[in-house]
C-alpha atoms as a PDB file:
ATOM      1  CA  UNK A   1     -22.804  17.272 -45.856  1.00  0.00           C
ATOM      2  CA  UNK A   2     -22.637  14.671 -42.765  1.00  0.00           C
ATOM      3  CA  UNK A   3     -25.770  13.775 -41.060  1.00  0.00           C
ATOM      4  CA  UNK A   4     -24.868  13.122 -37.673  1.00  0.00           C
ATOM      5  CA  UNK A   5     -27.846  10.549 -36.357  1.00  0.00           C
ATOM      6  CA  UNK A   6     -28.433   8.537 -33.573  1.00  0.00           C
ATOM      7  CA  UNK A   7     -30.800   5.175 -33.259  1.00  0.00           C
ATOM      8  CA  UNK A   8     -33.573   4.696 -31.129  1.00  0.00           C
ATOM      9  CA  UNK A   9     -35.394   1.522 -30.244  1.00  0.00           C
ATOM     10  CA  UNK A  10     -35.652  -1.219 -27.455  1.00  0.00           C
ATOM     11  CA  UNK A  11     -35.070  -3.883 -30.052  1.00  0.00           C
ATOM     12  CA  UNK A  12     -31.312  -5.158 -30.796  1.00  0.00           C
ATOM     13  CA  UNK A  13     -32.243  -6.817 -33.621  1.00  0.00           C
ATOM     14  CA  UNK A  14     -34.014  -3.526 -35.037  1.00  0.00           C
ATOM     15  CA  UNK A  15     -30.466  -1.238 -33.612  1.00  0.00           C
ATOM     16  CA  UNK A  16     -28.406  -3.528 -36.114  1.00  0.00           C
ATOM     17  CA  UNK A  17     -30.275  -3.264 -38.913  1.00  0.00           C
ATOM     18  CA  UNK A  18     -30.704   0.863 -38.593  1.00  0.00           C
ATOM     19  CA  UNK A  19     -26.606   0.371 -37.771  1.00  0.00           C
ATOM     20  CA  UNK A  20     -25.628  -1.756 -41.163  1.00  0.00           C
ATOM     21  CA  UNK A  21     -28.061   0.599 -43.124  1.00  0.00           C
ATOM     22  CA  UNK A  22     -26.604   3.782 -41.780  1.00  0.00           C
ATOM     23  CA  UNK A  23     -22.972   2.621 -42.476  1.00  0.00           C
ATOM     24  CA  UNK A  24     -23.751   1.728 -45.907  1.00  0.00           C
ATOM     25  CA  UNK A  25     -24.454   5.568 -46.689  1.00  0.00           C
ATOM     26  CA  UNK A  26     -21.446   7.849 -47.063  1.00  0.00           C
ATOM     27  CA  UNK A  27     -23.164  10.983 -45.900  1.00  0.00           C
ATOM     28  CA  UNK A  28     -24.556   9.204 -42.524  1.00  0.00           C
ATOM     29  CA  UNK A  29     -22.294   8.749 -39.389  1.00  0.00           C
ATOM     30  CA  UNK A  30     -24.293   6.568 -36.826  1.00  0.00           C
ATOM     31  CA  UNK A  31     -23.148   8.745 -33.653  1.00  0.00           C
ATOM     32  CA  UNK A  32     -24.907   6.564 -30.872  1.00  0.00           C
ATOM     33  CA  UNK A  33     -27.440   3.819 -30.828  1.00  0.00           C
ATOM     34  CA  UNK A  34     -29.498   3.505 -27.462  1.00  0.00           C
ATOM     35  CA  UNK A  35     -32.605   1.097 -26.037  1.00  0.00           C
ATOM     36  CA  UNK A  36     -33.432   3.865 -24.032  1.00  0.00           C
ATOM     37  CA  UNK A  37     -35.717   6.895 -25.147  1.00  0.00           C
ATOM     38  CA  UNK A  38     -34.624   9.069 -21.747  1.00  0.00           C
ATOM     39  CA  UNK A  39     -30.757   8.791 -22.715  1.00  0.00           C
ATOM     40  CA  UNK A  40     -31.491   9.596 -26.760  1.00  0.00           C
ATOM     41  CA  UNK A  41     -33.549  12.359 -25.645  1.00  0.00           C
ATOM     42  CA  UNK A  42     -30.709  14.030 -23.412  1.00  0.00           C
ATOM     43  CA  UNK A  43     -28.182  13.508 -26.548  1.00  0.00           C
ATOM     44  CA  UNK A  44     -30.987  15.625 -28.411  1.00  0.00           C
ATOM     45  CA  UNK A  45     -30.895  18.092 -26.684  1.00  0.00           C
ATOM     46  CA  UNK A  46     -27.281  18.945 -26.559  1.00  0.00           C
ATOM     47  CA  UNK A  47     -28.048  20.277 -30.030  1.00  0.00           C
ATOM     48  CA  UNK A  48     -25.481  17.839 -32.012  1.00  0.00           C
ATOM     49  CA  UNK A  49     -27.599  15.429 -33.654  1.00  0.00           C
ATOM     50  CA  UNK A  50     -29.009  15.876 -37.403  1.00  0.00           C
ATOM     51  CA  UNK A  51     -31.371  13.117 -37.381  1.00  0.00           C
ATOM     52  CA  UNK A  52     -32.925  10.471 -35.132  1.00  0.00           C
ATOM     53  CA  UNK A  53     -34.211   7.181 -36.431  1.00  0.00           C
ATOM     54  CA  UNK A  54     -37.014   6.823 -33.592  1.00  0.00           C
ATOM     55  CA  UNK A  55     -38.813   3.693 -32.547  1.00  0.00           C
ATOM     56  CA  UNK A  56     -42.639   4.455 -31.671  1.00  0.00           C
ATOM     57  CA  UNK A  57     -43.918   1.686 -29.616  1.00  0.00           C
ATOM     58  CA  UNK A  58     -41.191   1.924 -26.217  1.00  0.00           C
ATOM     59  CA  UNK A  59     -41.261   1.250 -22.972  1.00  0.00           C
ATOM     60  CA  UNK A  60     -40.298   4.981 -21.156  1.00  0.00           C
ATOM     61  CA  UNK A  61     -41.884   7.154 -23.881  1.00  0.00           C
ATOM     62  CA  UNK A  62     -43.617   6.629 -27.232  1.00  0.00           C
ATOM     63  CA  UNK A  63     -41.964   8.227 -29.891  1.00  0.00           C
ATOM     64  CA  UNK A  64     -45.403  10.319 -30.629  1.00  0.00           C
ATOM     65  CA  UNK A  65     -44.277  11.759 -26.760  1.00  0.00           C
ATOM     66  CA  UNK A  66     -40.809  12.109 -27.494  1.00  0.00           C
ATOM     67  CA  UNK A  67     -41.334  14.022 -30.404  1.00  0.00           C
ATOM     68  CA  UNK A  68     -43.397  16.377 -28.457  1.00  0.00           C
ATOM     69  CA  UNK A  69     -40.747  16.910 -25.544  1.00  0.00           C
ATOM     70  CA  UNK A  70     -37.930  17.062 -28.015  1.00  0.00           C
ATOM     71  CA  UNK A  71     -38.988  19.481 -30.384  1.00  0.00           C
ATOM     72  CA  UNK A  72     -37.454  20.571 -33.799  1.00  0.00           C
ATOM     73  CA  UNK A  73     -33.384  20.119 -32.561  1.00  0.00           C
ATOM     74  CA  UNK A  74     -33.442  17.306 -35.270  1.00  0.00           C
ATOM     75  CA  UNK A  75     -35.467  15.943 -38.062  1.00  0.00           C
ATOM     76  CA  UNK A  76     -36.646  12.478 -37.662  1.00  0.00           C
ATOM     77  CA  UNK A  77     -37.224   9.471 -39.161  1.00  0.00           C
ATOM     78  CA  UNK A  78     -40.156   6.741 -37.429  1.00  0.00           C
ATOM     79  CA  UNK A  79     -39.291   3.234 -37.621  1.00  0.00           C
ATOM     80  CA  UNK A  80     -42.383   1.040 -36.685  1.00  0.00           C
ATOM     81  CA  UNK A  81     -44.517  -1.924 -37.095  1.00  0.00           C
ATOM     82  CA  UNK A  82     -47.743  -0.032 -36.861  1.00  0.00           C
ATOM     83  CA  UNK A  83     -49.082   2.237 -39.994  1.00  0.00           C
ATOM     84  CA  UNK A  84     -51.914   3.548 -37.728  1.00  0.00           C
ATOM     85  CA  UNK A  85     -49.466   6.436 -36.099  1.00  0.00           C
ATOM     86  CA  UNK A  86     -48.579   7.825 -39.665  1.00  0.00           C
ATOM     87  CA  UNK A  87     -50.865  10.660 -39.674  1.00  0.00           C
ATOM     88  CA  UNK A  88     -50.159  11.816 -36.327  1.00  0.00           C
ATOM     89  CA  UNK A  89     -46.803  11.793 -36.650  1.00  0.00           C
ATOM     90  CA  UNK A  90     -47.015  13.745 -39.920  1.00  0.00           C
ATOM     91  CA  UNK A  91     -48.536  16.593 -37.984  1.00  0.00           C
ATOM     92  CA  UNK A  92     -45.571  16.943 -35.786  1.00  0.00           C
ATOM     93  CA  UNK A  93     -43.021  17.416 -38.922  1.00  0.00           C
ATOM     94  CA  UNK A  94     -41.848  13.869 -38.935  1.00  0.00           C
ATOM     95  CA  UNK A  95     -39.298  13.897 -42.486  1.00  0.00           C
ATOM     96  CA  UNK A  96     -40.897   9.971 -43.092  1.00  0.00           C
ATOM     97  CA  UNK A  97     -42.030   7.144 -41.739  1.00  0.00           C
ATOM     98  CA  UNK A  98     -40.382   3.180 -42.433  1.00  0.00           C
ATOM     99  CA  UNK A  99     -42.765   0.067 -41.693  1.00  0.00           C
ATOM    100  CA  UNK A 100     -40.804  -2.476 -40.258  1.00  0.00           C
ATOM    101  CA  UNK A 101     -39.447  -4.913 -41.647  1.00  0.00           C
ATOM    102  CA  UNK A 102     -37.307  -1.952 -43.460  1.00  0.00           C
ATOM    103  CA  UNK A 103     -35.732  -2.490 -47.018  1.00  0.00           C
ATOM    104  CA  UNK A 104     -32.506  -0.768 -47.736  1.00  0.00           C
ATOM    105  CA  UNK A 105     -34.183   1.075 -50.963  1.00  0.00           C
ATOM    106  CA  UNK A 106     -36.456   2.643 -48.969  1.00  0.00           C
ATOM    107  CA  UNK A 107     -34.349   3.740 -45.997  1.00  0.00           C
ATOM    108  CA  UNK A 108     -31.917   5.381 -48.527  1.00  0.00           C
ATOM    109  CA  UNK A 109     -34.741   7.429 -49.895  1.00  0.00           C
ATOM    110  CA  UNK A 110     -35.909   8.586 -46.675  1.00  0.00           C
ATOM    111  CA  UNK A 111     -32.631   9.539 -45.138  1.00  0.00           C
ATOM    112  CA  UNK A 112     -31.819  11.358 -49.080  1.00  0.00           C
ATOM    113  CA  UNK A 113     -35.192  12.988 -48.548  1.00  0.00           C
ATOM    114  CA  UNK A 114     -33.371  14.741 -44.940  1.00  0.00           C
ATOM    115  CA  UNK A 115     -30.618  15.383 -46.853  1.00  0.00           C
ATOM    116  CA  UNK A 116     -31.854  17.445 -49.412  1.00  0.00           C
ATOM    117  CA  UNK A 117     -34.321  19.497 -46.777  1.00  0.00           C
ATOM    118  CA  UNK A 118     -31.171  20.179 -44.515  1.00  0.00           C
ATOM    119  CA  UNK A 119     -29.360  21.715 -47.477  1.00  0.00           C
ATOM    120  CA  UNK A 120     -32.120  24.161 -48.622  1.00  0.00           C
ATOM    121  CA  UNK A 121     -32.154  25.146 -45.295  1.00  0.00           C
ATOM    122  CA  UNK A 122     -28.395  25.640 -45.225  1.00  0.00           C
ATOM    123  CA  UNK A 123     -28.659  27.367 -48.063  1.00  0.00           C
ATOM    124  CA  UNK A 124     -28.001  31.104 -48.273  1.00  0.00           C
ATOM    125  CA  UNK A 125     -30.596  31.749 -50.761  1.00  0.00           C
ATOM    126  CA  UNK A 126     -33.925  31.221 -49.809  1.00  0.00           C
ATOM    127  CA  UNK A 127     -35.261  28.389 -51.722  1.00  0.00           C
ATOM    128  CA  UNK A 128     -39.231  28.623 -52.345  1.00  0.00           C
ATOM    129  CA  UNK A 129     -41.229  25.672 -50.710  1.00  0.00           C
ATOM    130  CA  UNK A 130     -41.720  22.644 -52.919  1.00  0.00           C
ATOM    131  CA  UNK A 131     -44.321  19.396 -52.495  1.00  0.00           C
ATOM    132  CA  UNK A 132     -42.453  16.936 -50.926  1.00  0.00           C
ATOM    133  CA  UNK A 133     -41.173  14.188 -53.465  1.00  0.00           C
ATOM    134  CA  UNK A 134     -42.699  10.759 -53.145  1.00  0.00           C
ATOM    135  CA  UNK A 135     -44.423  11.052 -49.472  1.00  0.00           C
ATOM    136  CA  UNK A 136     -44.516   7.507 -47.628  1.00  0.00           C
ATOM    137  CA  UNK A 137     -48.038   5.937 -48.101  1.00  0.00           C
ATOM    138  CA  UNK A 138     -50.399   6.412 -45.419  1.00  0.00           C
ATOM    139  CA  UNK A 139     -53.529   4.610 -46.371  1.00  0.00           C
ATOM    140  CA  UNK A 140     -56.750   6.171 -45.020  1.00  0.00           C
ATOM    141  CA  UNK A 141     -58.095   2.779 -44.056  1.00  0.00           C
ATOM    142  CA  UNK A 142     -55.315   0.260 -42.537  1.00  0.00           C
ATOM    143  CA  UNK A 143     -55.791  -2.870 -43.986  1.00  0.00           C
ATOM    144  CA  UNK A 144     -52.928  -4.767 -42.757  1.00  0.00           C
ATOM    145  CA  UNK A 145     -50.349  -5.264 -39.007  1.00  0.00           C
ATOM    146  CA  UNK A 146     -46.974  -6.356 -38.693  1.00  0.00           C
ATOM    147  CA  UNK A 147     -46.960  -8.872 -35.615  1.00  0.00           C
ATOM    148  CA  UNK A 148     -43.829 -10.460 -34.400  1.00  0.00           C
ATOM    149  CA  UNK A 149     -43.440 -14.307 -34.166  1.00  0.00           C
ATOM    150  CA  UNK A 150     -40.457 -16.643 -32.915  1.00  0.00           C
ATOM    151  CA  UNK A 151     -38.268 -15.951 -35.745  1.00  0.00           C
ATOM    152  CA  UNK A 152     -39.511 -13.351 -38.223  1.00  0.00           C
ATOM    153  CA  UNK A 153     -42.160 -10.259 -38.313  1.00  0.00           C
ATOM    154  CA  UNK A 154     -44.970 -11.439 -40.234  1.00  0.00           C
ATOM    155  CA  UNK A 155     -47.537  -9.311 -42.262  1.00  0.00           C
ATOM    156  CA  UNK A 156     -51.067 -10.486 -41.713  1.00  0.00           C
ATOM    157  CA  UNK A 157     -53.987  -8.977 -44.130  1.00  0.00           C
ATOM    158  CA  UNK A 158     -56.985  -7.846 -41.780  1.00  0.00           C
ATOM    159  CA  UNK A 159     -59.256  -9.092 -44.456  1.00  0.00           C
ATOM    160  CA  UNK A 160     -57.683 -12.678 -43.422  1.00  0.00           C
ATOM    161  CA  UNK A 161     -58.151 -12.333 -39.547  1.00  0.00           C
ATOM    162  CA  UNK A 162     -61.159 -14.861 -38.132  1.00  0.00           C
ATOM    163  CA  UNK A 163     -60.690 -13.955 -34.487  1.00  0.00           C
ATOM    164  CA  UNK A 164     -57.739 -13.159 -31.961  1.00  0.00           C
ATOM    165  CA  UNK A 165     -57.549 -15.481 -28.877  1.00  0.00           C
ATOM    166  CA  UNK A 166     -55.733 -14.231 -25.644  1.00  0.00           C
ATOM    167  CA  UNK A 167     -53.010 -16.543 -24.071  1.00  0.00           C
ATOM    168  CA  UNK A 168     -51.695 -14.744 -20.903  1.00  0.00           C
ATOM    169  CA  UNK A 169     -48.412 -13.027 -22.409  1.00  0.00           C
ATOM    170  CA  UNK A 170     -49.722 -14.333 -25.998  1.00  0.00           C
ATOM    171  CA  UNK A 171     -52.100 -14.065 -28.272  1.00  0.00           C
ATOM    172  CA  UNK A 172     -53.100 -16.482 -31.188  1.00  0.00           C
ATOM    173  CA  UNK A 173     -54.491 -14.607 -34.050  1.00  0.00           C
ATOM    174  CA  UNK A 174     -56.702 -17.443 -36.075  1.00  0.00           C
ATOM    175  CA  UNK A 175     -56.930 -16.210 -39.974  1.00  0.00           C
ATOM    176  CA  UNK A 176     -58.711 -18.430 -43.047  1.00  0.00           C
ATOM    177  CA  UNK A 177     -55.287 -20.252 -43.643  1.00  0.00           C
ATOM    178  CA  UNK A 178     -52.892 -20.437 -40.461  1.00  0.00           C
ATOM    179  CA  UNK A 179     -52.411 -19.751 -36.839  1.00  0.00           C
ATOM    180  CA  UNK A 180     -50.279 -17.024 -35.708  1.00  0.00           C
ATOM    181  CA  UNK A 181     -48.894 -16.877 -32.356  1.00  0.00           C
ATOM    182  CA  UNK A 182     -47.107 -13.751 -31.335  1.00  0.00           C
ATOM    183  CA  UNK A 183     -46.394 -11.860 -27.527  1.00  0.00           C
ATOM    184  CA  UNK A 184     -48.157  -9.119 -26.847  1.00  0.00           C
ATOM    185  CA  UNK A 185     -51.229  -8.496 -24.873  1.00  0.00           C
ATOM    186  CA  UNK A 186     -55.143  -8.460 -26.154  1.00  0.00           C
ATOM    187  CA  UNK A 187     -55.280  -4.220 -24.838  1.00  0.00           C
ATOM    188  CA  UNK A 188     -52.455  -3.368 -27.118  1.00  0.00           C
ATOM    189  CA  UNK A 189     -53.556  -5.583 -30.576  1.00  0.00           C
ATOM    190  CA  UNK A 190     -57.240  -4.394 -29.164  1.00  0.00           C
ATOM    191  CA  UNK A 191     -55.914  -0.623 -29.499  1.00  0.00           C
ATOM    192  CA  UNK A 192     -53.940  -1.604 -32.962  1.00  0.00           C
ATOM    193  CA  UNK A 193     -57.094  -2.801 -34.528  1.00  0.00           C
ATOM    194  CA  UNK A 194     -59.269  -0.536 -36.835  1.00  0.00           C
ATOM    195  CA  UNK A 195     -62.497  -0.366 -34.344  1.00  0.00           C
ATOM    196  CA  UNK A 196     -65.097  -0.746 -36.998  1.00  0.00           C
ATOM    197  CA  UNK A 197     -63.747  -4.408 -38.086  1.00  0.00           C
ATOM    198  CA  UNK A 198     -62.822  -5.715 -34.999  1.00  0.00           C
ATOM    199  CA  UNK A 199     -64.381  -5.796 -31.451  1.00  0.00           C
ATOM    200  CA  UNK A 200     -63.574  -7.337 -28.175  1.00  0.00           C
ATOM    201  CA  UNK A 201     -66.237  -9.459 -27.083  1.00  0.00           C
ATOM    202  CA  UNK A 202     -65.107 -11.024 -23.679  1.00  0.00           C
ATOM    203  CA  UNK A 203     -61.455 -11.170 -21.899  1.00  0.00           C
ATOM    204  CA  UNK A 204     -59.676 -13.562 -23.816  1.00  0.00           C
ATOM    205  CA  UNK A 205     -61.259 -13.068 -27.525  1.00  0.00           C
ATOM    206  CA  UNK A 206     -61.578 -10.132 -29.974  1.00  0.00           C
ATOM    207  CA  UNK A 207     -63.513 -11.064 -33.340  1.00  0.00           C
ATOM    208  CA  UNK A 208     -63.662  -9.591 -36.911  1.00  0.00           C
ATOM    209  CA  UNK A 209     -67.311  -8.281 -36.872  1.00  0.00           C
ATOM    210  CA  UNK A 210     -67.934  -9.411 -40.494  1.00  0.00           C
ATOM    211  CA  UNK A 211     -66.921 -12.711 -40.175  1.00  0.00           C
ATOM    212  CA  UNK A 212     -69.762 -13.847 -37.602  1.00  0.00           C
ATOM    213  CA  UNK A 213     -71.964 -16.569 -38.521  1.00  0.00           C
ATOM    214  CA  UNK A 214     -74.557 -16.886 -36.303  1.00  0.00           C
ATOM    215  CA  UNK A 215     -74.897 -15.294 -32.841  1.00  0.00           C
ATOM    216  CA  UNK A 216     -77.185 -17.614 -30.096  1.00  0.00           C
ATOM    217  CA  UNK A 217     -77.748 -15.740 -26.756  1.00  0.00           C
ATOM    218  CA  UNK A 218     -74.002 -14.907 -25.431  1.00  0.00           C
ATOM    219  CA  UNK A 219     -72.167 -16.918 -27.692  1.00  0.00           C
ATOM    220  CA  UNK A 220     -71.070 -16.005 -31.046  1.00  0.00           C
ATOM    221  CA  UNK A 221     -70.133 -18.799 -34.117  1.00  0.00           C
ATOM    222  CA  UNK A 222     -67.243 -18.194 -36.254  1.00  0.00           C
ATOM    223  CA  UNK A 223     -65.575 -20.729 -38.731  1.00  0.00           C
ATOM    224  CA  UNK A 224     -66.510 -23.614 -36.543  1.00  0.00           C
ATOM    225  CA  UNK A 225     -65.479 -21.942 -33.120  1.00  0.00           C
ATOM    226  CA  UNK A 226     -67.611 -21.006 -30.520  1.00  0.00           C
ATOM    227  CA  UNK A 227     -66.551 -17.458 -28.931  1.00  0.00           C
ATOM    228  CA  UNK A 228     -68.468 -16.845 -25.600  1.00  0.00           C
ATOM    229  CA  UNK A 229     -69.716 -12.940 -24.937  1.00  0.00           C
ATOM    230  CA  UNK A 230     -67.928 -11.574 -21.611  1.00  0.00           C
ATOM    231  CA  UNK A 231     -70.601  -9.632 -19.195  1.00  0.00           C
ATOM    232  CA  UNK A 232     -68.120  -6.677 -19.163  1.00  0.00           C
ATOM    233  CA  UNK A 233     -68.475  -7.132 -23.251  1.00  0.00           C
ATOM    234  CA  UNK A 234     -71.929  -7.541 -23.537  1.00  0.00           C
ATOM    235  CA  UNK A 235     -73.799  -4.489 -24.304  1.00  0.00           C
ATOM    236  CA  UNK A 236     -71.318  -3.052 -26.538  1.00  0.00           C
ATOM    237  CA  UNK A 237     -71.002  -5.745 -28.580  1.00  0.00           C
ATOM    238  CA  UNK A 238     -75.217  -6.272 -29.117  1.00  0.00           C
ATOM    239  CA  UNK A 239     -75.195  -2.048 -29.499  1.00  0.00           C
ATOM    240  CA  UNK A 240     -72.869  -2.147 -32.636  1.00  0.00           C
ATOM    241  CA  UNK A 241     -74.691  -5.651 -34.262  1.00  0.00           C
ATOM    242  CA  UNK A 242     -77.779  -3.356 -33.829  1.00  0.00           C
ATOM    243  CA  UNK A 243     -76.298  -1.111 -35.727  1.00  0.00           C
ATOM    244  CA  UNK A 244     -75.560  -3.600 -38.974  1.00  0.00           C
ATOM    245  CA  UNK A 245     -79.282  -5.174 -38.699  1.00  0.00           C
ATOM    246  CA  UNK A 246     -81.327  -4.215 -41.456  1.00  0.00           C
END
């Protein structure tokens, strides 16, 4: 059997690797590889296409919307920095679900995993439901994110995370040991952050809640830094250290 799959993402870099993967597995042919969700979406729907290796975080549509438009005309396969999608996207019969930065191992086992449910459904005996084998983790508390930086995508433990500092386009995310710089924009790491850790205490900073030192009026202490409180911030931020005060 010949999977006929296409690629989905708006990063080259992320295209070639799904490309070089998918060529190194006899039973794959890599049919099209696209940036853009609206022209993988039309190829869907023609009703050709076995599997889709689908980006979630894109600029036209999400791959949590696409797989709602699109329907069952292919299984699919996520491929994302982000482990906080995994459960929805198990909910809408998603056949796995790679963290980036991908190893070959484990996109062979996903795209075997396709292969074997697209036989027992080709199959002309009906083949009796069974567990699926080896289910990609989904933790039920995240406790680390993938972030991009100049030349690699680097794993940063939450545990590690001081406070997150917004640079227009950038952000600098301060942890115990190092200084991270990566682009993207404080609503979208605000949004990737599990909300009882974190919290976004004025325009330019969010902070880890446990890490706070001392809190004087408006202005918080953390690890030698002095984070101010934003008005729009404010009552929020006092409402939930209510909450922790004993």
């Amino acid at each position: 059997m010949i999977l006929k799959c296409i690629a989905v993402d708006d990063e080259p870099l992320a295209l070639d690797i799904i490309a070089d993967y998918v060529a190194k597995v006899p039973f794959l042919e890599l049919v099209k590889r696209t940036e853009s969700a609206i022209e993988a979406m039309q190829i869907v729907q023609e009703g050709n296409i076995d599997l889709v290796f689908l980006d979630i975080q894109m600029p036209e549509l999400t791959g949590i919307q696409f797989l709602k438009i699109a329907g069952n005309k292919a299984s699919y396969i996520l491929t994302t920095a982000y482990s906080q999608y995994a459960l929805e996207s198990y909910d809408l019969n998603v056949s796995d679900y790679l963290l980036k930065p991908i190893a070959f191992d484990r996109f062979y086992k996903a795209v075997e995993k396709v292969r074997n449910q697209r036989q027992k459904q080709d199959s002309p005996t009906p083949v009796a439901p069974e567990p699926v084998a080896t289910p990609v983790a989904t933790p039920s508390i995240q406790d680390f994110i993938f972030v991009k930086t100049e030349h690699k995508i680097q794993k940063i433990e939450l545990d590690d995370i001081l406070y997150i500092e917004g640079l227009k386009d950038y952000i600098s995310i301060f942890t115990k040991n190092e200084r991270v710089i990566t682009l993207q924009n404080m609503k979208k790491m605000e949004e990737t952050l599990p909300k009882k850790d974190f919290i976004r205490v004025h325009k330019s900073y969010i902070i880890a809640v446990d890490k706070i030192e001392s809190i004087e009026r408006s202005r918080i202490a953390i690890a030698g830094k002095t984070i101010p409180v934003g008005d729009t911030y404010r009552d929020a931020f006092f409402k939930l250290i209510d909450t922790k005060n004993v």
